[in-house]
N, C-alpha and C. Protein backbone atom coordinates (compact mmCIF):
# COMPACT_ATOMS: atom_id res chain seq x y z
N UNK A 1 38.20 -14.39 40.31
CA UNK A 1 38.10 -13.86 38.97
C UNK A 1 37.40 -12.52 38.99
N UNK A 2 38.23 -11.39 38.89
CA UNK A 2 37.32 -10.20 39.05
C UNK A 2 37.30 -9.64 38.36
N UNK A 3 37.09 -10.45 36.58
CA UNK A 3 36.44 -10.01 35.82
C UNK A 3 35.07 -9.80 35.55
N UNK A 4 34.69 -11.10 36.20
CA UNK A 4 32.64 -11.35 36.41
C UNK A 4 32.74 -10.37 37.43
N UNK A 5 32.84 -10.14 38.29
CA UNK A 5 32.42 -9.26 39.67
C UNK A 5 31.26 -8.39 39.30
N UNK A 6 31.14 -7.61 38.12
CA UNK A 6 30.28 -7.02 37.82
C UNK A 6 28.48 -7.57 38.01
N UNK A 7 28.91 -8.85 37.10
CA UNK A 7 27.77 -10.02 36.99
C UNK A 7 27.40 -11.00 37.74
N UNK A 8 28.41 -10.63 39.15
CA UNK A 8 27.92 -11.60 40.22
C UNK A 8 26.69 -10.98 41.06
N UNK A 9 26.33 -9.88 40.80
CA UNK A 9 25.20 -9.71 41.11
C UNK A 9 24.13 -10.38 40.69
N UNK A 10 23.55 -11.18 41.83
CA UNK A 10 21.93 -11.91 41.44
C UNK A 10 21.12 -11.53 41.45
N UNK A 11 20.77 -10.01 42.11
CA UNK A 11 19.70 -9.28 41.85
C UNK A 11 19.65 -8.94 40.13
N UNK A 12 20.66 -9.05 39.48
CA UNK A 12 20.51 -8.83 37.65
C UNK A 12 19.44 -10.28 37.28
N UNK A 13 19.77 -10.93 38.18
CA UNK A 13 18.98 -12.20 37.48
C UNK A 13 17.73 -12.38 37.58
N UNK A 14 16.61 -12.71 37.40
CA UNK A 14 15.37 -12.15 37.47
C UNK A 14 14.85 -13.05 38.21
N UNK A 15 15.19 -14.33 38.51
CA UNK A 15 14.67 -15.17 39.37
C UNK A 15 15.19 -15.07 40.96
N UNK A 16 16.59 -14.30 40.74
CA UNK A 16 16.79 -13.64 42.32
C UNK A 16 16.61 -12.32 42.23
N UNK A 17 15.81 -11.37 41.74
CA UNK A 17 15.74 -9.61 41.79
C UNK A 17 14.95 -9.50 43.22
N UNK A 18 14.33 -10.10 43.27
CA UNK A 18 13.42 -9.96 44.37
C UNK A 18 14.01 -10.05 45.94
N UNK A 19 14.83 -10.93 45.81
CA UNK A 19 15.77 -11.69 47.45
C UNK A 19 16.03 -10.11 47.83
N UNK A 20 16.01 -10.18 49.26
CA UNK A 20 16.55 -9.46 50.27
C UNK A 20 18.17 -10.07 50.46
N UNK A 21 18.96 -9.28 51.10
CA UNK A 21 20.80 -9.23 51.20
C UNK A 21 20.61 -10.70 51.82
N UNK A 22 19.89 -10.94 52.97
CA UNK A 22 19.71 -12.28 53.88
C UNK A 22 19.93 -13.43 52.95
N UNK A 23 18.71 -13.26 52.10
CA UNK A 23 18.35 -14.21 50.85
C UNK A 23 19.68 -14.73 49.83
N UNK A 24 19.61 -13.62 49.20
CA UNK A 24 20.66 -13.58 48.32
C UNK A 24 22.15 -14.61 48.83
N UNK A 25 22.68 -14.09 50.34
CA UNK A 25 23.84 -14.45 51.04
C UNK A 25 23.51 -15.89 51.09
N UNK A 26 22.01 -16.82 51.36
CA UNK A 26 21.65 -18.16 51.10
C UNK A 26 22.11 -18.65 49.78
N UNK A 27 21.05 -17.64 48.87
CA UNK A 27 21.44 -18.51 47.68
C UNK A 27 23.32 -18.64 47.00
N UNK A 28 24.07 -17.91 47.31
CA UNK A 28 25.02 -17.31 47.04
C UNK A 28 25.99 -18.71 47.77
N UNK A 29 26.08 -19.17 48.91
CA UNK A 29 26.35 -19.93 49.23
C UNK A 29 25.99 -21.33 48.49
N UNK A 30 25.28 -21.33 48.08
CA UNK A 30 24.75 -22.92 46.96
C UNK A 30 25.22 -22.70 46.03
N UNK A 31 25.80 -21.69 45.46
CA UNK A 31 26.31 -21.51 44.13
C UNK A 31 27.82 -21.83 43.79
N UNK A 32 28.10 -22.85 43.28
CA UNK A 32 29.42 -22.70 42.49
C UNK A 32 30.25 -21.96 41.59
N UNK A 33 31.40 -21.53 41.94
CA UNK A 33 31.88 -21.25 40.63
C UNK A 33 32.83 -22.01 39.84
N UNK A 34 32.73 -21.96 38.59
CA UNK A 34 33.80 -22.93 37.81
C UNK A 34 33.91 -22.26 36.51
N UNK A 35 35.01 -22.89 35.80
CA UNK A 35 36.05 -22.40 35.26
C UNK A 35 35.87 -24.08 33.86
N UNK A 36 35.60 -23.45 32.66
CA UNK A 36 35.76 -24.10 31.74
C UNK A 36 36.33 -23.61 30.33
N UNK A 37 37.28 -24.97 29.54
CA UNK A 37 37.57 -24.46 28.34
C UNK A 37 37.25 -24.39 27.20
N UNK A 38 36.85 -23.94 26.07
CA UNK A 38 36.15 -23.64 24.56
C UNK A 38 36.21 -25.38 24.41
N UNK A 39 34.98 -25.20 23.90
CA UNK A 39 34.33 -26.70 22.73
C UNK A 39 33.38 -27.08 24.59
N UNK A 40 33.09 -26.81 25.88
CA UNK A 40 32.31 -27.48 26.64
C UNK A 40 31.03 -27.40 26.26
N UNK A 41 30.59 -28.87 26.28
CA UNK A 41 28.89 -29.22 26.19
C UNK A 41 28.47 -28.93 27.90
N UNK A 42 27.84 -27.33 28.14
CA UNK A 42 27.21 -26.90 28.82
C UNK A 42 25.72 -27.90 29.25
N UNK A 43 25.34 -27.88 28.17
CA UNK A 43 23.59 -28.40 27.90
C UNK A 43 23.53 -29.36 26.61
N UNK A 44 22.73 -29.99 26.87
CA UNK A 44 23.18 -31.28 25.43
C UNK A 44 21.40 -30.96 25.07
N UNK A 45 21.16 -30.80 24.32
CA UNK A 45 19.58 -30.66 23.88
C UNK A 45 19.16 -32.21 24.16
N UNK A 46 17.82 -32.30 24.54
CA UNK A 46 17.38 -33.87 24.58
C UNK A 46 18.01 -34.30 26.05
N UNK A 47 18.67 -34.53 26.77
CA UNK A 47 19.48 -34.64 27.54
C UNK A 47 18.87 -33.96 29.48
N UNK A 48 18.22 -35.00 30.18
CA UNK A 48 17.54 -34.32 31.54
C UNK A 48 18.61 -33.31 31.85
N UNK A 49 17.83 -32.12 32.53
CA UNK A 49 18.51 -30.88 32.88
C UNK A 49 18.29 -30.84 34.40
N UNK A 50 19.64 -30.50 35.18
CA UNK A 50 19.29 -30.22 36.58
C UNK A 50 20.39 -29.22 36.87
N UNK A 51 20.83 -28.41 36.26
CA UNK A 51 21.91 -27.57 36.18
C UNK A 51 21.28 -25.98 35.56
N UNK A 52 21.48 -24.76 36.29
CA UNK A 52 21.39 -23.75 35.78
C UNK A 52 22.56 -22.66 35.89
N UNK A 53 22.75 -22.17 35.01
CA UNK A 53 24.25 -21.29 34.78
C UNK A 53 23.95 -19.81 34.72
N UNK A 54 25.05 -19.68 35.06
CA UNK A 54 24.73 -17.59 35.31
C UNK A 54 26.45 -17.50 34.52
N UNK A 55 26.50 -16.74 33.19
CA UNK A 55 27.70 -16.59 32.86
C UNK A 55 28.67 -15.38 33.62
N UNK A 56 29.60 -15.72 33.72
CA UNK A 56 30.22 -14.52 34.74
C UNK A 56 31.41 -13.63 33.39
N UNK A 57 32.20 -14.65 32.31
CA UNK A 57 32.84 -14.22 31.38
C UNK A 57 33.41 -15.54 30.06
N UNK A 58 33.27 -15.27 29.08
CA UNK A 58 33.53 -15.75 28.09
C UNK A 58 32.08 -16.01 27.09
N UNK A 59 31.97 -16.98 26.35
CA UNK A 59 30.86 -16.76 25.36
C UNK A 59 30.16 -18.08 25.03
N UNK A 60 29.56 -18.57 24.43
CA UNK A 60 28.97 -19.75 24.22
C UNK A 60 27.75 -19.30 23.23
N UNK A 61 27.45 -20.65 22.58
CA UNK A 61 26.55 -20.70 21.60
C UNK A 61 25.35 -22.08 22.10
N UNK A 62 24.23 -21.15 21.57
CA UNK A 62 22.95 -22.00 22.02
C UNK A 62 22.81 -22.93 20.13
N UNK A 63 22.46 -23.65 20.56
CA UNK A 63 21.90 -24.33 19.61
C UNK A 63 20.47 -25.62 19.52
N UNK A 64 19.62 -25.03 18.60
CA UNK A 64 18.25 -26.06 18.43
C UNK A 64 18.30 -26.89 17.37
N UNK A 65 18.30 -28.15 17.09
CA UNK A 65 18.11 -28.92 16.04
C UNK A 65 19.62 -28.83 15.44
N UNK A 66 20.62 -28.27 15.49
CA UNK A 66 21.92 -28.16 14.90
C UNK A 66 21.88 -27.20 14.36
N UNK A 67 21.51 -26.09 14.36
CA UNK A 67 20.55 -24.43 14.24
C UNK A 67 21.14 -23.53 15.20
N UNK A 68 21.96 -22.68 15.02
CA UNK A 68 22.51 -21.94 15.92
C UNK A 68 21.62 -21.19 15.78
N UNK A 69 21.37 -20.77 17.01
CA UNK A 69 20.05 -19.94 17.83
C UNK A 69 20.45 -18.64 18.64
N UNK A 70 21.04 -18.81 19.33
CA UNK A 70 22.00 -17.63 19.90
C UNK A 70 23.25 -17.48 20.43
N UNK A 71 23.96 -16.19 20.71
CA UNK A 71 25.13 -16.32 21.45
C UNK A 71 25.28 -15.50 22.80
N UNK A 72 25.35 -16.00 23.83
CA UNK A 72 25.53 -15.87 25.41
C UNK A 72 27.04 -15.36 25.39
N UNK A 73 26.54 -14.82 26.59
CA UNK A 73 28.08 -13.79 27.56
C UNK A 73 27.72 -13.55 28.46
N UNK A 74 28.59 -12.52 28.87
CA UNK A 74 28.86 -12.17 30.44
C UNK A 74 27.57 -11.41 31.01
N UNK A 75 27.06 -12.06 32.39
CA UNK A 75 25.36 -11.43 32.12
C UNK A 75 23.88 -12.42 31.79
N UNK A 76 24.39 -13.28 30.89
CA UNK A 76 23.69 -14.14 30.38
C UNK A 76 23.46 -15.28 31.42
N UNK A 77 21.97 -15.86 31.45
CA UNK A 77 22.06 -17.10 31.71
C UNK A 77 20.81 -18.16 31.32
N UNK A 78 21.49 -19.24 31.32
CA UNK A 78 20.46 -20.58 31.10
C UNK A 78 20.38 -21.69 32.05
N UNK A 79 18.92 -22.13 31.90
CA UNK A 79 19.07 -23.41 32.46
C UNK A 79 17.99 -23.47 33.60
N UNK A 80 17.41 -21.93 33.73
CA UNK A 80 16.66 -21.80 34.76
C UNK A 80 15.35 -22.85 34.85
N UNK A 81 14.58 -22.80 34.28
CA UNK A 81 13.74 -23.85 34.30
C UNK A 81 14.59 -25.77 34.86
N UNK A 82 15.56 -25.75 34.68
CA UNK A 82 15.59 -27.20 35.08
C UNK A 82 15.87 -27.18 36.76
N UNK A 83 15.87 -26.06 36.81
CA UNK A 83 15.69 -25.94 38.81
C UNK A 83 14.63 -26.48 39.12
N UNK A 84 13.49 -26.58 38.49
CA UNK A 84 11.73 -26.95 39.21
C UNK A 84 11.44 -28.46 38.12
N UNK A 85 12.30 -28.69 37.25
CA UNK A 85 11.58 -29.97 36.46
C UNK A 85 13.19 -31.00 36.40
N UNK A 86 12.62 -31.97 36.16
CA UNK A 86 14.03 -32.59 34.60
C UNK A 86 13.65 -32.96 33.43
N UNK A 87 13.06 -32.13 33.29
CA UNK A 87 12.61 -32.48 31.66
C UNK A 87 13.85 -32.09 30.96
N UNK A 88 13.79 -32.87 29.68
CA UNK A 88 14.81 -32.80 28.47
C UNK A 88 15.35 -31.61 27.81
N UNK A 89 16.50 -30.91 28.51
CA UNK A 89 16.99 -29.32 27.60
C UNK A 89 16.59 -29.48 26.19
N UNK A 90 15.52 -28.01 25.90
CA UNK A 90 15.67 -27.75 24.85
C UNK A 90 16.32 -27.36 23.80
N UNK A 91 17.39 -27.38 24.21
CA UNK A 91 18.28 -26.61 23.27
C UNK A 91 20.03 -27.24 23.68
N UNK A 92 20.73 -27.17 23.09
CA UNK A 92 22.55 -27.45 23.48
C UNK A 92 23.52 -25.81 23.56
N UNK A 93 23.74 -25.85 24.52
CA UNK A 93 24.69 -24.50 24.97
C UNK A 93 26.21 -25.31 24.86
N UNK A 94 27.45 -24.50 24.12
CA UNK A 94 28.91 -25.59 23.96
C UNK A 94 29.50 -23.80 24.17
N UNK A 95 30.67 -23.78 24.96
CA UNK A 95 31.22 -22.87 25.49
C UNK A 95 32.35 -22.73 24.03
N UNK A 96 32.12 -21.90 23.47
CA UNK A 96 33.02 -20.98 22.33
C UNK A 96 34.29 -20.59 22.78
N UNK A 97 34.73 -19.97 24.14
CA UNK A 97 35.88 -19.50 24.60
C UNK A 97 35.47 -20.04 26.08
N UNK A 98 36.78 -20.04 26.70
CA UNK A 98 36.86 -20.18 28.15
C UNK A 98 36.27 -19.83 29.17
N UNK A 99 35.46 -20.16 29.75
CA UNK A 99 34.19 -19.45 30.48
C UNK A 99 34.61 -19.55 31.71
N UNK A 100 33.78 -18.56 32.93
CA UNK A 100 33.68 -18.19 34.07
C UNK A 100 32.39 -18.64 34.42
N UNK A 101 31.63 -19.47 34.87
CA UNK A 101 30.37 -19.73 35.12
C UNK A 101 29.88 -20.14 36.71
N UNK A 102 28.75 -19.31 36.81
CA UNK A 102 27.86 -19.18 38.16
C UNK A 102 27.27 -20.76 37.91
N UNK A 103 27.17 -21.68 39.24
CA UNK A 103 26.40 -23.02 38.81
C UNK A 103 25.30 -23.08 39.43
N UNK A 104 24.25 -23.24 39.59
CA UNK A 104 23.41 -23.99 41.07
C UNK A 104 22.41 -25.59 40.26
N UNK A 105 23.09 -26.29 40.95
CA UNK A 105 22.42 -27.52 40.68
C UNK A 105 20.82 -27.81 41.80
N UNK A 106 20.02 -28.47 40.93
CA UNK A 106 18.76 -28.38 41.28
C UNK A 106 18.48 -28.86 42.53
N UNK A 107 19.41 -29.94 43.34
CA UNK A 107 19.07 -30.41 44.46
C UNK A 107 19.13 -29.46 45.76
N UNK A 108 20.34 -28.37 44.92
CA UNK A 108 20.36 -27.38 46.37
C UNK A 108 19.82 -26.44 46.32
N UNK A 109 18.75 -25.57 44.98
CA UNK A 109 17.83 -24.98 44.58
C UNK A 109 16.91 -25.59 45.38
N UNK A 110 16.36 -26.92 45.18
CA UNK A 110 15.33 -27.49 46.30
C UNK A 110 15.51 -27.04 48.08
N UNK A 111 16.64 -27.54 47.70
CA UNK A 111 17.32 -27.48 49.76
C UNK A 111 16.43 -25.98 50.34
N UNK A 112 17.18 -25.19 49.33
CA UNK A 112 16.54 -23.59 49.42
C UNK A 112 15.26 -23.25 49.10
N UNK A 113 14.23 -23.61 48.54
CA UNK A 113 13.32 -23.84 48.87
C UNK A 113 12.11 -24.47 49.63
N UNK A 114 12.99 -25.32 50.09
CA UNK A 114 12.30 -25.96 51.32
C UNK A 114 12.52 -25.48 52.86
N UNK A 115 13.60 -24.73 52.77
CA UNK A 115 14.02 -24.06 53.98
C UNK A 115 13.30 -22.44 53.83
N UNK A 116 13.28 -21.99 52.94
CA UNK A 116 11.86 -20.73 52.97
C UNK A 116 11.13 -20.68 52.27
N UNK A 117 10.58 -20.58 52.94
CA UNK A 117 8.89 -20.33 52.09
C UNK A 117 8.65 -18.93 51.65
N UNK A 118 9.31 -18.08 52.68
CA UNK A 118 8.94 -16.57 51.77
C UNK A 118 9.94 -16.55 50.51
N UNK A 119 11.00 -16.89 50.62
CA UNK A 119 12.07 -17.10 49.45
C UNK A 119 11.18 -16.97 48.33
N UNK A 120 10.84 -18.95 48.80
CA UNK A 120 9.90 -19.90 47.43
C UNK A 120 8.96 -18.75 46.85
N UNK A 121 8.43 -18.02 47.60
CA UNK A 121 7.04 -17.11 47.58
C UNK A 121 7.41 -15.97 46.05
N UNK A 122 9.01 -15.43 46.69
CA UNK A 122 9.37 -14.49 45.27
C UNK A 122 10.06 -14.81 44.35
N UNK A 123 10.72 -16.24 44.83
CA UNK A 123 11.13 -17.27 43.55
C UNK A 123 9.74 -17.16 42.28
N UNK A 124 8.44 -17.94 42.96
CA UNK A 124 7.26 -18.45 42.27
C UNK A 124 6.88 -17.00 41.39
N UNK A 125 6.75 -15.79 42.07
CA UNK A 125 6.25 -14.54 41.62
C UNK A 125 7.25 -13.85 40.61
N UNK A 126 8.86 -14.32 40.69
CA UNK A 126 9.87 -14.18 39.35
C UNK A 126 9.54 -15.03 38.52
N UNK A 127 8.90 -16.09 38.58
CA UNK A 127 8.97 -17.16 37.23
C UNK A 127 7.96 -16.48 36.31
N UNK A 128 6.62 -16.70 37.64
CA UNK A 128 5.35 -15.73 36.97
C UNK A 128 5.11 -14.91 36.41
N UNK A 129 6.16 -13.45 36.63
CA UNK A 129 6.04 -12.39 35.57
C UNK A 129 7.08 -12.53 34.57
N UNK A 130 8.04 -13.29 34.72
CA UNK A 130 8.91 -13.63 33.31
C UNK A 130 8.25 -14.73 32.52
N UNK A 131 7.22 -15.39 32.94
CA UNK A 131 6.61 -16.75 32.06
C UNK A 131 5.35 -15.41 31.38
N UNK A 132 4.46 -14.24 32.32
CA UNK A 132 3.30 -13.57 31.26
C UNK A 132 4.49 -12.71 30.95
N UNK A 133 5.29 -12.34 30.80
CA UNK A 133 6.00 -11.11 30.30
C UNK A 133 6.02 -11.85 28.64
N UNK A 134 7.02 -13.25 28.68
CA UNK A 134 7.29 -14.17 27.50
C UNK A 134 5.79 -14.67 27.04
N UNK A 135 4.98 -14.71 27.74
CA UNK A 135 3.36 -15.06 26.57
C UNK A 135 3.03 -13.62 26.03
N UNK A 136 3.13 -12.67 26.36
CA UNK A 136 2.39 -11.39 26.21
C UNK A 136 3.07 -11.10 24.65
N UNK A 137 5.03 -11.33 24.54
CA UNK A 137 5.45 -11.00 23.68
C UNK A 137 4.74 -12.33 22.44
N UNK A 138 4.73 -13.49 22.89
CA UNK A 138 3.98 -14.63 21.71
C UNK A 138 2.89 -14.12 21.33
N UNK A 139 2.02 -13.14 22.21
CA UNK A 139 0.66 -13.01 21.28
C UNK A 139 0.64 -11.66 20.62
N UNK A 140 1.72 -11.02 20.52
CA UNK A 140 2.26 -9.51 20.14
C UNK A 140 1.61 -9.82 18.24
């Protein structure tokens, strides 16, 4: 599909900006791609999460409480946090049009972290400045 091609870059993603080409070519290999059609329950709010998505093309809608919250595209992604927990998605993502989507499920997120530690090292230091970047804007 070389419409995403643009957005298959993981250095855009902030939890891989940091990886070296080595890195990247790891994580890149754990990653799926797949191909879904309008009305998919991406993320079910309430619902354990072990799935994180990198959109490559088409659109989708987030939703909280039955509250449309936002709308995702090409570029976009969710789900990052259920790589390190399974706690209950906050929110329901349902694919609006036909999507192109980046996958990595949490067990092989682990695999890759257990096999480097310097990885883990700029994994931990991406969460860190996107978790004070997101408090800094709450106490704005």
């Amino acid at each position: 599909m070389d419409a995403g091609n643009e957005h298959r870059d993981l250095t855009r993603i902030w939890l891989f900006s940091s990886c070296t080409a080595k890195e990247l070519r790891t994580v890149t290999k754990l990653i799926t791609e797949v191909t879904v059609p309008p009305g998919t329950s991406l993320a079910v709010e309430g619902e354990p999460a072990i799935l994180f998505f990198i959109i490559l093309t088409g659109q989708a809608t987030v939703q909280h409480k039955d509250r449309r919250t936002a709308t995702l595209g090409p570029g976009n992604y969710f789900g990052e946090l259920s790589l390190l927990d399974e706690k209950p998605r906050p929110m329901s993502v349902t694919s609006d049009t036909e999507m192109a989507l980046l996958v990595l499920r949490q067990n092989h997120f682990r695999k890759l972290v257990y096999a480097s530690p310097r990885l883990t090292r700029k994994l931990l230091d991406s969460m860190a400045g996107r978790l004070r970047a997101t408090e800094a804007l709450l106490h704005v």
